[in-house]
PDB file of N, CA and C in Angstrom:
ATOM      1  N   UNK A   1      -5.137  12.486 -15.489  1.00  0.00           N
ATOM      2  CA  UNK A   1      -5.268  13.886 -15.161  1.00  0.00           C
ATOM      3  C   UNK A   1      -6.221  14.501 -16.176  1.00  0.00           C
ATOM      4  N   UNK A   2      -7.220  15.036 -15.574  1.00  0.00           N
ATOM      5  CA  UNK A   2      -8.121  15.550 -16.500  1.00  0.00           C
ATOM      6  C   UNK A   2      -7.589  17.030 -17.334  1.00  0.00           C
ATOM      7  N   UNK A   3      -8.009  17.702 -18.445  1.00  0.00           N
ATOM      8  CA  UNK A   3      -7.979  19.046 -18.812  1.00  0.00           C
ATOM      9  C   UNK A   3      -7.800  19.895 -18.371  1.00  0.00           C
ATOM     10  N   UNK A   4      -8.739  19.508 -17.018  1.00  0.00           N
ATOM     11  CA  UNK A   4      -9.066  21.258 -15.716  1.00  0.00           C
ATOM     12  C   UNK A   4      -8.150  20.875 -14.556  1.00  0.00           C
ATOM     13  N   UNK A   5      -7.116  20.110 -14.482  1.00  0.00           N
ATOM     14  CA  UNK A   5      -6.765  19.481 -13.641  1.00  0.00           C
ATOM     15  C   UNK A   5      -5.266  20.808 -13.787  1.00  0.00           C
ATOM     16  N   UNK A   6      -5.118  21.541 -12.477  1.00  0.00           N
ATOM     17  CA  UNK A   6      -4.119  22.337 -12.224  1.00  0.00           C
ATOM     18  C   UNK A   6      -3.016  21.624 -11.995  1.00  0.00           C
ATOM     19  N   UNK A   7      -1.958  22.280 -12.877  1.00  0.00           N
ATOM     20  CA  UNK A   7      -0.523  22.317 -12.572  1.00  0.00           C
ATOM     21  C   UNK A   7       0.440  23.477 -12.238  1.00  0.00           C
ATOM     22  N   UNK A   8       1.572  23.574 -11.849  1.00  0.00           N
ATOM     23  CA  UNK A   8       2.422  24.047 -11.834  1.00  0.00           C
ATOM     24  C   UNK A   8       3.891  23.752 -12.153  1.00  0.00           C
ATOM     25  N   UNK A   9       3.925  24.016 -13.422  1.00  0.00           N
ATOM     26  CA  UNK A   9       5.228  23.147 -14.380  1.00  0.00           C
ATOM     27  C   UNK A   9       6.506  24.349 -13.981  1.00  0.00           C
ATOM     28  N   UNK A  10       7.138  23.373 -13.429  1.00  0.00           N
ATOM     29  CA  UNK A  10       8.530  24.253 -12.863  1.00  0.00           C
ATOM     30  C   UNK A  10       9.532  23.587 -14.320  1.00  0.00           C
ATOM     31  N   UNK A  11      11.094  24.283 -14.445  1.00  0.00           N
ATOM     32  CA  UNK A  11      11.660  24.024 -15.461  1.00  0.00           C
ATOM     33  C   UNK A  11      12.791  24.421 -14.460  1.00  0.00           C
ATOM     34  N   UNK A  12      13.844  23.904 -14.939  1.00  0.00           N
ATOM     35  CA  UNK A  12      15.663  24.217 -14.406  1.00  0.00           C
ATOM     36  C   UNK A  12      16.172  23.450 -15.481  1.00  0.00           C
ATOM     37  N   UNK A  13      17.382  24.474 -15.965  1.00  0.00           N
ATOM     38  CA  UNK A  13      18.587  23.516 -16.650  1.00  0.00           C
ATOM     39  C   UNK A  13      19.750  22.907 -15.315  1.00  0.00           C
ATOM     40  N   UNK A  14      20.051  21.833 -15.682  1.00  0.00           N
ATOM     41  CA  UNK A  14      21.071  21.071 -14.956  1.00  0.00           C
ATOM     42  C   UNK A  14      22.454  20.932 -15.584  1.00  0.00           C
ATOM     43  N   UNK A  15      23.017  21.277 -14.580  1.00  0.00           N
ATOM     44  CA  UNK A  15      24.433  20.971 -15.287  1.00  0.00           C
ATOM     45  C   UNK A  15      25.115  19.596 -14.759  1.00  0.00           C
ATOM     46  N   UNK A  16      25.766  19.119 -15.375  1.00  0.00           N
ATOM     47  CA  UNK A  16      26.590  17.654 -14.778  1.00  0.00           C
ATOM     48  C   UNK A  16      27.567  17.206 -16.051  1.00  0.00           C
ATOM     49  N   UNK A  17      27.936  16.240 -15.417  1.00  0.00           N
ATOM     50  CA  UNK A  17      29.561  16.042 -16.055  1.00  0.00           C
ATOM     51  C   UNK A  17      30.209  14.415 -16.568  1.00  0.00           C
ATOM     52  N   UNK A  18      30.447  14.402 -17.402  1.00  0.00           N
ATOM     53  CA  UNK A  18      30.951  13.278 -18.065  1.00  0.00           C
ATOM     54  C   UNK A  18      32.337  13.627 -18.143  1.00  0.00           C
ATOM     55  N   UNK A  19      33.194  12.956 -17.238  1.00  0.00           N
ATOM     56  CA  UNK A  19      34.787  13.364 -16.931  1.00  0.00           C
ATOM     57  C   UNK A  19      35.136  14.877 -16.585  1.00  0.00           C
ATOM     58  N   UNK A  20      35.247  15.701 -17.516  1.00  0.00           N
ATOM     59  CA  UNK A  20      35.107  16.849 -17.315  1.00  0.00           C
ATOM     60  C   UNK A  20      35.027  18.133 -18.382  1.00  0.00           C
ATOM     61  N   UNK A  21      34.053  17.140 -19.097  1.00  0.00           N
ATOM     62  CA  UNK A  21      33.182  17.608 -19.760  1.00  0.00           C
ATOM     63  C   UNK A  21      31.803  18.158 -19.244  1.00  0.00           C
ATOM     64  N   UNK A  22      31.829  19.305 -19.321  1.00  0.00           N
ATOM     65  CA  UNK A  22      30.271  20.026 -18.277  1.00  0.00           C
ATOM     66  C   UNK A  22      29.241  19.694 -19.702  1.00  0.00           C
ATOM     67  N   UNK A  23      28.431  19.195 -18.927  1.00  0.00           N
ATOM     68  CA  UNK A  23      26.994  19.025 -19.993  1.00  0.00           C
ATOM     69  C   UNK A  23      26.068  19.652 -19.535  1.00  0.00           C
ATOM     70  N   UNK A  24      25.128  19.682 -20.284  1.00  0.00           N
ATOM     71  CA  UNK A  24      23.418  20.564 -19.554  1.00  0.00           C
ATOM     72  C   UNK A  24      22.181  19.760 -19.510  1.00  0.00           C
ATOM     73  N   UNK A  25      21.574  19.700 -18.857  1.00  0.00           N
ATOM     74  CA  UNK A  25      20.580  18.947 -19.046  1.00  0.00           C
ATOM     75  C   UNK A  25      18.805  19.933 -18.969  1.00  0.00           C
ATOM     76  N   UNK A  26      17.787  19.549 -18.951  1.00  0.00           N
ATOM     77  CA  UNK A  26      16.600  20.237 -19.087  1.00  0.00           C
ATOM     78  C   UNK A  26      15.830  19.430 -18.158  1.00  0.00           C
ATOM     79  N   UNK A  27      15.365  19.851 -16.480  1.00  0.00           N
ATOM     80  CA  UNK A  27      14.229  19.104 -16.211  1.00  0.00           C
ATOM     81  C   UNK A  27      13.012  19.912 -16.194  1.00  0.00           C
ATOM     82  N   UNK A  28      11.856  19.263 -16.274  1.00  0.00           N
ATOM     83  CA  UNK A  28      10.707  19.905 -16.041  1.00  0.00           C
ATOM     84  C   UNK A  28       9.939  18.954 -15.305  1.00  0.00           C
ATOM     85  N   UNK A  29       8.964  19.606 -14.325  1.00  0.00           N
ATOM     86  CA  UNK A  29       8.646  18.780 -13.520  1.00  0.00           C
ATOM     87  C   UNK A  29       7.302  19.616 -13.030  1.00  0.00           C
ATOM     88  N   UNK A  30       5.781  18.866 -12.337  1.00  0.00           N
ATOM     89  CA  UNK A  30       4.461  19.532 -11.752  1.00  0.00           C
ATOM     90  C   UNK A  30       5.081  19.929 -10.515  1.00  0.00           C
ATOM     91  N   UNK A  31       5.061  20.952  -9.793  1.00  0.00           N
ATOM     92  CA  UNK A  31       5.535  21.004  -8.636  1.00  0.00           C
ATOM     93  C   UNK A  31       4.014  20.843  -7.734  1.00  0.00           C
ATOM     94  N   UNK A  32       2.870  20.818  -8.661  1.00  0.00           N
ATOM     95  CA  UNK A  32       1.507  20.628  -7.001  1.00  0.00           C
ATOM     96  C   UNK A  32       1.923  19.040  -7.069  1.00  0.00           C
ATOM     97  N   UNK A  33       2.503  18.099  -7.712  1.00  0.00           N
ATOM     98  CA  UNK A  33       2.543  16.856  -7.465  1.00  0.00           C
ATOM     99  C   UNK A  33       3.430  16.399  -6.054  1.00  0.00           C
ATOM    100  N   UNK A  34       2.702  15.532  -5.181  1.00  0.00           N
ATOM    101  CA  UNK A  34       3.757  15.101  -4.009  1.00  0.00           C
ATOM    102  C   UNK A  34       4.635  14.040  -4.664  1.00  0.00           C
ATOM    103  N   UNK A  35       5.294  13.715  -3.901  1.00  0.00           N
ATOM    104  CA  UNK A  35       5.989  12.380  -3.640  1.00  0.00           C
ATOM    105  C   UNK A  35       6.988  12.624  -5.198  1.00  0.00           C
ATOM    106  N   UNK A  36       7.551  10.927  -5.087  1.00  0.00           N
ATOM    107  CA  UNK A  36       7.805  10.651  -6.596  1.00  0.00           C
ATOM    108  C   UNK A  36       7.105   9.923  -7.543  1.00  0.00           C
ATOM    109  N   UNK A  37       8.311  10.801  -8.736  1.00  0.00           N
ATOM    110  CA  UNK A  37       7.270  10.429  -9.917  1.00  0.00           C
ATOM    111  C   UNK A  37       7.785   9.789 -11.079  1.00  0.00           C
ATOM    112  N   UNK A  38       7.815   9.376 -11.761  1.00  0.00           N
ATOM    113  CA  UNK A  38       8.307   8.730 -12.985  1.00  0.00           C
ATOM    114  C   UNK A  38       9.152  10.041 -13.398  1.00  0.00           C
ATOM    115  N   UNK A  39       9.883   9.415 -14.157  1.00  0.00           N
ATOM    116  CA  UNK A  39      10.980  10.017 -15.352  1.00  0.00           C
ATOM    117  C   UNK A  39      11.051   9.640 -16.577  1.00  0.00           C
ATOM    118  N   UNK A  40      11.396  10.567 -17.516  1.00  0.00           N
ATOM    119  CA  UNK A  40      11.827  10.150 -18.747  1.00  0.00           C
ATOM    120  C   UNK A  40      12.955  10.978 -19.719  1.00  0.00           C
ATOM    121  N   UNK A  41      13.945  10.335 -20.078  1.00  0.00           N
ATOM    122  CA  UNK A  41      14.844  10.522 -20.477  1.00  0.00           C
ATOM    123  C   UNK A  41      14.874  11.677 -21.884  1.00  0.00           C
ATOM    124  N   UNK A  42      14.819  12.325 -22.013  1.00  0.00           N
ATOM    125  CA  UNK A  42      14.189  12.904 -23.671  1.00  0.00           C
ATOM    126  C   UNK A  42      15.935  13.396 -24.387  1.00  0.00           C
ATOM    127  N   UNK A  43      16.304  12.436 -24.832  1.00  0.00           N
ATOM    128  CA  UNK A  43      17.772  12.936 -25.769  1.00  0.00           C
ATOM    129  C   UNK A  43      17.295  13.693 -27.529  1.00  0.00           C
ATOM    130  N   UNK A  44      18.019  14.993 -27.282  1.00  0.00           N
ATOM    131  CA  UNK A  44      17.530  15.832 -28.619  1.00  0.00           C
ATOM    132  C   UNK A  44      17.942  15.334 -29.934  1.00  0.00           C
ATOM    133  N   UNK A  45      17.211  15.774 -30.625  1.00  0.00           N
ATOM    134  CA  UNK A  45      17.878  15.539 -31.871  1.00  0.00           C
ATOM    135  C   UNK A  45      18.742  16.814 -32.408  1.00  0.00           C
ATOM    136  N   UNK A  46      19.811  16.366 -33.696  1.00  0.00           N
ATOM    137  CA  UNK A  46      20.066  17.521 -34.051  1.00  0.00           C
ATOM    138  C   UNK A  46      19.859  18.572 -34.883  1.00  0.00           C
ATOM    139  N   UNK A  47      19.706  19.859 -34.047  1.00  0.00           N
ATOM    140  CA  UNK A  47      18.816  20.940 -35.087  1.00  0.00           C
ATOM    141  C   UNK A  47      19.868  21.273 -36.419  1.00  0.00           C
ATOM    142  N   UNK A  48      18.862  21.966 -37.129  1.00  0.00           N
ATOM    143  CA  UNK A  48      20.039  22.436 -38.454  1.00  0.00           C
ATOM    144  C   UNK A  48      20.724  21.440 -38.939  1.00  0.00           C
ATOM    145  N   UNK A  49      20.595  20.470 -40.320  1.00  0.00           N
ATOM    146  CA  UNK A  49      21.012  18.994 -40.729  1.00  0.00           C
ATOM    147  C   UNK A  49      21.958  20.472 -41.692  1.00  0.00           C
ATOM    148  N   UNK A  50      23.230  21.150 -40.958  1.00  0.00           N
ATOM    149  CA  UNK A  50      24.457  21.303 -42.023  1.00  0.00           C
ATOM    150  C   UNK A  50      25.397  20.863 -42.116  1.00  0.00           C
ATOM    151  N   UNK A  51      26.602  21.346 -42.454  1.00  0.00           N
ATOM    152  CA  UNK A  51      27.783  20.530 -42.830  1.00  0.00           C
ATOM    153  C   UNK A  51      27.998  20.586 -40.989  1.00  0.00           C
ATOM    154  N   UNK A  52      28.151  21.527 -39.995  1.00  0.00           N
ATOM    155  CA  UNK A  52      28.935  21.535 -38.953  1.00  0.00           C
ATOM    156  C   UNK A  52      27.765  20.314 -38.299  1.00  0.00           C
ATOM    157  N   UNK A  53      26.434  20.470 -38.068  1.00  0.00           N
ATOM    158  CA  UNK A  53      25.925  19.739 -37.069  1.00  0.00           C
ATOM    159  C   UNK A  53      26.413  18.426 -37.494  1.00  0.00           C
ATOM    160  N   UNK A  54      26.192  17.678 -39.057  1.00  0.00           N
ATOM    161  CA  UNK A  54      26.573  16.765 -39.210  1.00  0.00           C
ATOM    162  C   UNK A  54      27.787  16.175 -38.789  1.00  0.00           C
ATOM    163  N   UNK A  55      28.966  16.979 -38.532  1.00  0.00           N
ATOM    164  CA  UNK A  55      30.011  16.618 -37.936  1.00  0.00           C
ATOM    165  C   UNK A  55      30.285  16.714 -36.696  1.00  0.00           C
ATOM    166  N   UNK A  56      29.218  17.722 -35.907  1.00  0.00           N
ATOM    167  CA  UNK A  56      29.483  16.929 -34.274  1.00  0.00           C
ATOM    168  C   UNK A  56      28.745  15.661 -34.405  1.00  0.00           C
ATOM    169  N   UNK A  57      27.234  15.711 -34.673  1.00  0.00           N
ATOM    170  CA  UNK A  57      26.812  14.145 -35.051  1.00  0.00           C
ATOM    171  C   UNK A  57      27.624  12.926 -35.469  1.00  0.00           C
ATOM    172  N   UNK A  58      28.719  13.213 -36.036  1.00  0.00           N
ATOM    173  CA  UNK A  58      29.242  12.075 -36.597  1.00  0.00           C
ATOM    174  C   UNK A  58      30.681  11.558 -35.582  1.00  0.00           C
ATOM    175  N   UNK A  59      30.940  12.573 -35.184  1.00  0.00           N
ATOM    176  CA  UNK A  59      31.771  12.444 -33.963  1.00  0.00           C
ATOM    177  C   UNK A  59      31.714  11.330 -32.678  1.00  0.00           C
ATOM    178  N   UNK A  60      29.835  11.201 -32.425  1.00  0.00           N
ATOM    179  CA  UNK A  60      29.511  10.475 -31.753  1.00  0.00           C
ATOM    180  C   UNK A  60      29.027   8.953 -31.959  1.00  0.00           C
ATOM    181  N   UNK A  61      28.601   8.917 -33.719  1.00  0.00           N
ATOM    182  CA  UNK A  61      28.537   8.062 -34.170  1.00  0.00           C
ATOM    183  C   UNK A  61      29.516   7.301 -34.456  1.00  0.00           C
ATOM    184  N   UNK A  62      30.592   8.101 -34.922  1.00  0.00           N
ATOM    185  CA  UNK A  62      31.636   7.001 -34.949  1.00  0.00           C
ATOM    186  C   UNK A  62      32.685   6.665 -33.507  1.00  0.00           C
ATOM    187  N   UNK A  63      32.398   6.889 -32.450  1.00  0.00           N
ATOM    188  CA  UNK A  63      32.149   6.560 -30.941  1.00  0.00           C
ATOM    189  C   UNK A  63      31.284   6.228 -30.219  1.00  0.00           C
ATOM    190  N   UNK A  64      30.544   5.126 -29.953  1.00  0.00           N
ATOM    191  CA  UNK A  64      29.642   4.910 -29.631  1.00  0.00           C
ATOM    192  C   UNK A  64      29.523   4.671 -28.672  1.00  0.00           C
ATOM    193  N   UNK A  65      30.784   4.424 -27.601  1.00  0.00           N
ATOM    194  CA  UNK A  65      31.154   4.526 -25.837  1.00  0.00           C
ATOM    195  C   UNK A  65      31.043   5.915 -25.093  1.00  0.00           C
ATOM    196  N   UNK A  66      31.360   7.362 -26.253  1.00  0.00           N
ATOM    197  CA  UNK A  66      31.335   8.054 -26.109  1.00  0.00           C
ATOM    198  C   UNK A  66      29.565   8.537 -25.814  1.00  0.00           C
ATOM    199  N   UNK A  67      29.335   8.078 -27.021  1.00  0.00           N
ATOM    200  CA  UNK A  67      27.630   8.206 -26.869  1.00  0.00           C
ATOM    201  C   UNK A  67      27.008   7.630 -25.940  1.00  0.00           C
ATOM    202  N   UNK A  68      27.387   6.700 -25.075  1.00  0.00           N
ATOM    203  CA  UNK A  68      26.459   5.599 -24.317  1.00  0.00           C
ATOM    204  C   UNK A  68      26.767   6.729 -22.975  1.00  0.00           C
ATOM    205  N   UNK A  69      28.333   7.081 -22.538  1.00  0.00           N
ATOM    206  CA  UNK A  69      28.554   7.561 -21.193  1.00  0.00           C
ATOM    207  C   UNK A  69      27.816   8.900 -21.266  1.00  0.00           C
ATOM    208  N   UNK A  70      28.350   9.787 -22.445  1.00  0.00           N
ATOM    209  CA  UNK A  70      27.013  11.234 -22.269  1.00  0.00           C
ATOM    210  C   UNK A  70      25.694  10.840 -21.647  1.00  0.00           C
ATOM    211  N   UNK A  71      25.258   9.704 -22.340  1.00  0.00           N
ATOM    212  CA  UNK A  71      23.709   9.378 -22.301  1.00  0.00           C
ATOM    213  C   UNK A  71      23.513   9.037 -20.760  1.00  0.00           C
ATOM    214  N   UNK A  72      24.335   7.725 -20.057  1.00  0.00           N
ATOM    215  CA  UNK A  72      24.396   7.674 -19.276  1.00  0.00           C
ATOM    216  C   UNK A  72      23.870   8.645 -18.066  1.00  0.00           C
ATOM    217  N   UNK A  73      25.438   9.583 -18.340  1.00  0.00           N
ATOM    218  CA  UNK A  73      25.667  10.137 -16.892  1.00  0.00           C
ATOM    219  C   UNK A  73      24.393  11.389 -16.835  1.00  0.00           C
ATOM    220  N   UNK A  74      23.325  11.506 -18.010  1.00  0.00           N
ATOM    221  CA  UNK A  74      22.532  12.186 -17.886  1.00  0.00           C
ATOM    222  C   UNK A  74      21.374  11.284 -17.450  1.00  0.00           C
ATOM    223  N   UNK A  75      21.075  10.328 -17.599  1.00  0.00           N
ATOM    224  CA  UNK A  75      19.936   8.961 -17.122  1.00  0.00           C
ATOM    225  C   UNK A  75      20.520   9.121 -15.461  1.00  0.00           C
ATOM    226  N   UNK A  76      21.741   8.877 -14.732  1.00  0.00           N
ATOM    227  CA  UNK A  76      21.760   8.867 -13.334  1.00  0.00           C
ATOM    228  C   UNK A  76      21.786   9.900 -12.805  1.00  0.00           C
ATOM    229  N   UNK A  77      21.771  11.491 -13.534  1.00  0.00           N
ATOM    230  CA  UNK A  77      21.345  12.505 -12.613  1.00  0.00           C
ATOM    231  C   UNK A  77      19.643  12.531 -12.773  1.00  0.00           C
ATOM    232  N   UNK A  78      19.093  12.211 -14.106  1.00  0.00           N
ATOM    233  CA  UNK A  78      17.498  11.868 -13.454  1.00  0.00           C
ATOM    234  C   UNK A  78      17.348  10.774 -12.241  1.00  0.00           C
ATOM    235  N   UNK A  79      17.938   9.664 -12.739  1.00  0.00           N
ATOM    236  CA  UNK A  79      17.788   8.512 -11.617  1.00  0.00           C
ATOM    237  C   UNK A  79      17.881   8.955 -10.009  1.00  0.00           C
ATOM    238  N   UNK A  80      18.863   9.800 -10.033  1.00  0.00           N
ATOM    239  CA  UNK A  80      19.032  10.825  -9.002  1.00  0.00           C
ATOM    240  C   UNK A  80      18.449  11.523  -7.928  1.00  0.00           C
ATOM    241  N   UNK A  81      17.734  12.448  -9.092  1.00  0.00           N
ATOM    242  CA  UNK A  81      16.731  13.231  -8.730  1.00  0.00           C
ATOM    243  C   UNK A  81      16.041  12.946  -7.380  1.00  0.00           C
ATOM    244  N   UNK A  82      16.222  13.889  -6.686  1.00  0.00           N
ATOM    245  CA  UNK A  82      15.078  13.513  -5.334  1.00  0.00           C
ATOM    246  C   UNK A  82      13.652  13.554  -5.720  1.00  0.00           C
ATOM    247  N   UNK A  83      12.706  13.842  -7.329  1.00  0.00           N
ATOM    248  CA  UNK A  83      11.747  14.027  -7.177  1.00  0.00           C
ATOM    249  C   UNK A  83      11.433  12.383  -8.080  1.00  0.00           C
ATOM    250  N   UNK A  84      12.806  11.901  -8.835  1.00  0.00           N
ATOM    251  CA  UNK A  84      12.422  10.615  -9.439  1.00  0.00           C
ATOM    252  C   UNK A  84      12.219   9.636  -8.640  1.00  0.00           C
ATOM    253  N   UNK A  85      11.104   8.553  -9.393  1.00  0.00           N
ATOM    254  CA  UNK A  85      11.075   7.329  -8.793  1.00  0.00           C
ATOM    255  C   UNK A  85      11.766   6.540  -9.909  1.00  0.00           C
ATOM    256  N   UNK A  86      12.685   6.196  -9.049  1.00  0.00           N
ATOM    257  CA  UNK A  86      14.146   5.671 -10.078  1.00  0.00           C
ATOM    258  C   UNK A  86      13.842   4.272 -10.776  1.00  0.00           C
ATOM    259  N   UNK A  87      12.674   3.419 -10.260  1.00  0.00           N
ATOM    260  CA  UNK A  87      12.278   2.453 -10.792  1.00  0.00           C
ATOM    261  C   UNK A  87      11.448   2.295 -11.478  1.00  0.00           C
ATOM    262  N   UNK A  88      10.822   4.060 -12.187  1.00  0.00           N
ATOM    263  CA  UNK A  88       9.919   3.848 -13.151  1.00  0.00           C
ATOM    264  C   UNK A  88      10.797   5.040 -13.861  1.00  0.00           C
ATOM    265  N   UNK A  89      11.460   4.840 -14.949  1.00  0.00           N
ATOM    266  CA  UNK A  89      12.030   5.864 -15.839  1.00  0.00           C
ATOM    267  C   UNK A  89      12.067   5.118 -17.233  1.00  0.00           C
ATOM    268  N   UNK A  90      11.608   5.464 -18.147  1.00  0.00           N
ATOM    269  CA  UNK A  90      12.195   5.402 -19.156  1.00  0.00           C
ATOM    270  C   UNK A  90      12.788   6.135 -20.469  1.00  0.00           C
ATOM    271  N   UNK A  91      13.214   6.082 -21.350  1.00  0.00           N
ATOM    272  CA  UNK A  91      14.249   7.159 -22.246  1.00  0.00           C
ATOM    273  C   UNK A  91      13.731   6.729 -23.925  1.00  0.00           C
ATOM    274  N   UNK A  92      13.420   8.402 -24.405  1.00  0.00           N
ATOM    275  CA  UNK A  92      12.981   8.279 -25.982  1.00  0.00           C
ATOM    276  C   UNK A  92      13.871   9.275 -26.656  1.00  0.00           C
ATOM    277  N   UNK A  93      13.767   8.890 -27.798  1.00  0.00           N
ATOM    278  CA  UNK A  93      14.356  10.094 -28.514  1.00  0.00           C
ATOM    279  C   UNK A  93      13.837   9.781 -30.360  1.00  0.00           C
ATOM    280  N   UNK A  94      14.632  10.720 -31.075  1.00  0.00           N
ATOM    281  CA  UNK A  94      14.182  11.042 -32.750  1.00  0.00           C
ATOM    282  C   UNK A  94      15.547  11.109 -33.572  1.00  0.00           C
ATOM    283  N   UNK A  95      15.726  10.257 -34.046  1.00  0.00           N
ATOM    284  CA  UNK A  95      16.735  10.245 -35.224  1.00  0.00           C
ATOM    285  C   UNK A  95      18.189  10.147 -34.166  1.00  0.00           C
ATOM    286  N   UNK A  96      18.798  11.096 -34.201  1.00  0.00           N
ATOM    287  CA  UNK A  96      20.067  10.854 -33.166  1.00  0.00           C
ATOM    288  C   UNK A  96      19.748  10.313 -31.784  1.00  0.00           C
ATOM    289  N   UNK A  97      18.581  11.062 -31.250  1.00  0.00           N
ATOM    290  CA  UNK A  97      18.577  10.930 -29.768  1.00  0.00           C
ATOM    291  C   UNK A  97      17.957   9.420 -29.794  1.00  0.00           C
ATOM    292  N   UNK A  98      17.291   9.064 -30.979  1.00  0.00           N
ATOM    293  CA  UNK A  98      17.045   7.206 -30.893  1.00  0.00           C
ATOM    294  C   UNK A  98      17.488   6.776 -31.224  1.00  0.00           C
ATOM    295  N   UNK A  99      18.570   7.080 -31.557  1.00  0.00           N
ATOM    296  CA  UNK A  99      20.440   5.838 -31.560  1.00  0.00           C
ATOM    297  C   UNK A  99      20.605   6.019 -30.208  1.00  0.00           C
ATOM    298  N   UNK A 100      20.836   6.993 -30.251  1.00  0.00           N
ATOM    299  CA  UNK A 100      21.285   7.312 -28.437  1.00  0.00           C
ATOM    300  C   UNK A 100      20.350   6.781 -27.299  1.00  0.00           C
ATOM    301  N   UNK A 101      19.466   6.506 -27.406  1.00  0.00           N
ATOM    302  CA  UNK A 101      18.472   6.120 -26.238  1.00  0.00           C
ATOM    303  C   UNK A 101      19.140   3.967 -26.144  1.00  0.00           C
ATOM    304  N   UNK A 102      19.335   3.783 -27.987  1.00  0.00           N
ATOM    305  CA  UNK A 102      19.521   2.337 -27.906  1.00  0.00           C
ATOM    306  C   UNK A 102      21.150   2.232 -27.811  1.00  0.00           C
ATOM    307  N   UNK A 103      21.473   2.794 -27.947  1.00  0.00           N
ATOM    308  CA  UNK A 103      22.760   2.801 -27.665  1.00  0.00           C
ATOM    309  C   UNK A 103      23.346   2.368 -25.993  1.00  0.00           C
ATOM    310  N   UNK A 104      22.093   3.352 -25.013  1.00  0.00           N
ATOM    311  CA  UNK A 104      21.837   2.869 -23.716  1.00  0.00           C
ATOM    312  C   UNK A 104      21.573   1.747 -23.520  1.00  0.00           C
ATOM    313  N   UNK A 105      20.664   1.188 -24.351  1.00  0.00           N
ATOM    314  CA  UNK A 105      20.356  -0.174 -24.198  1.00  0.00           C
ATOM    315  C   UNK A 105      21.360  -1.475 -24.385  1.00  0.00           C
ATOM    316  N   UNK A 106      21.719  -1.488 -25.219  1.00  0.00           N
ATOM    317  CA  UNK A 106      23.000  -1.909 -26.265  1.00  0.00           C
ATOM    318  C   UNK A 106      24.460  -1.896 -25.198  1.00  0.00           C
ATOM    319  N   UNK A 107      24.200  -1.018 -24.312  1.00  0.00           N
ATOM    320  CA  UNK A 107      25.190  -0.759 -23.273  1.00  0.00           C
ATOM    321  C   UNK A 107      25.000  -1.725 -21.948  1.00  0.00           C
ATOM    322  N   UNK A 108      23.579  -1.767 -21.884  1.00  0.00           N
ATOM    323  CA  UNK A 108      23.777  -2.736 -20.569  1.00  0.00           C
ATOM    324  C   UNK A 108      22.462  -2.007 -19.740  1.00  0.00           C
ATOM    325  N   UNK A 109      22.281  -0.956 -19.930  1.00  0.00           N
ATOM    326  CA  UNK A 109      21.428  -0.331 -19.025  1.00  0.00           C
ATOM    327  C   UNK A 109      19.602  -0.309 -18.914  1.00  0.00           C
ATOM    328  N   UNK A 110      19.006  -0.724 -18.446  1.00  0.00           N
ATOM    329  CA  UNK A 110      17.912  -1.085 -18.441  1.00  0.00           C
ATOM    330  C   UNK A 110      16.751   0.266 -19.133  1.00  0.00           C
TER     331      UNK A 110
END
């Protein structure tokens, strides 16, 4: 895609659920693009390194089934997606969210 090459970047938060736990998710997507399109997973890192973030962080670290199904059940609502092509996705992340991306891996999931 060149420089001059027009888009139209649509954004929605998603909500979905790990048991019943409501989570949120962030897609963004070209809407002049047809068809489907690749995906990619983007797990955050955590903002503010204080005493509280460190302890939801550590919550998940020292659960790491816990970490894989969050991660999960947010990878199969992209996989989902009517605009994904479910056979080209892949998932990155920075400091937490790249435990968490291998953690997916580590789990079984491609």
């Amino acid at each position: 895609m060149s420089l001059g090459a027009q888009s139209n970047i649509k954004t929605e938060v998603v909500e979905y659920k790990d048991g019943e736990t409501v989570l949120q998710g962030y897609l963004a997507y070209d809407a002049l693009l047809t068809g489907k399109r690749p995906g990619v997973l983007i797990v955050h890192e955590w903002y503010e390194h204080n005493d509280s973030s460190r302890q939801l962080a550590g919550a998940f670290y020292q659960d790491r089934q816990v970490m894989r199904q969050r991660a999960a059940a947010g990878l199969k609502v992209l996989q989902d997606h009517p605009l994904t092509d479910s056979n080209r996705i892949a998932a990155i992340g920075f400091c937490f969210g790249g435990t968490t991306v291998l953690e997916l891996a580590r789990g079984g999931l491609e």
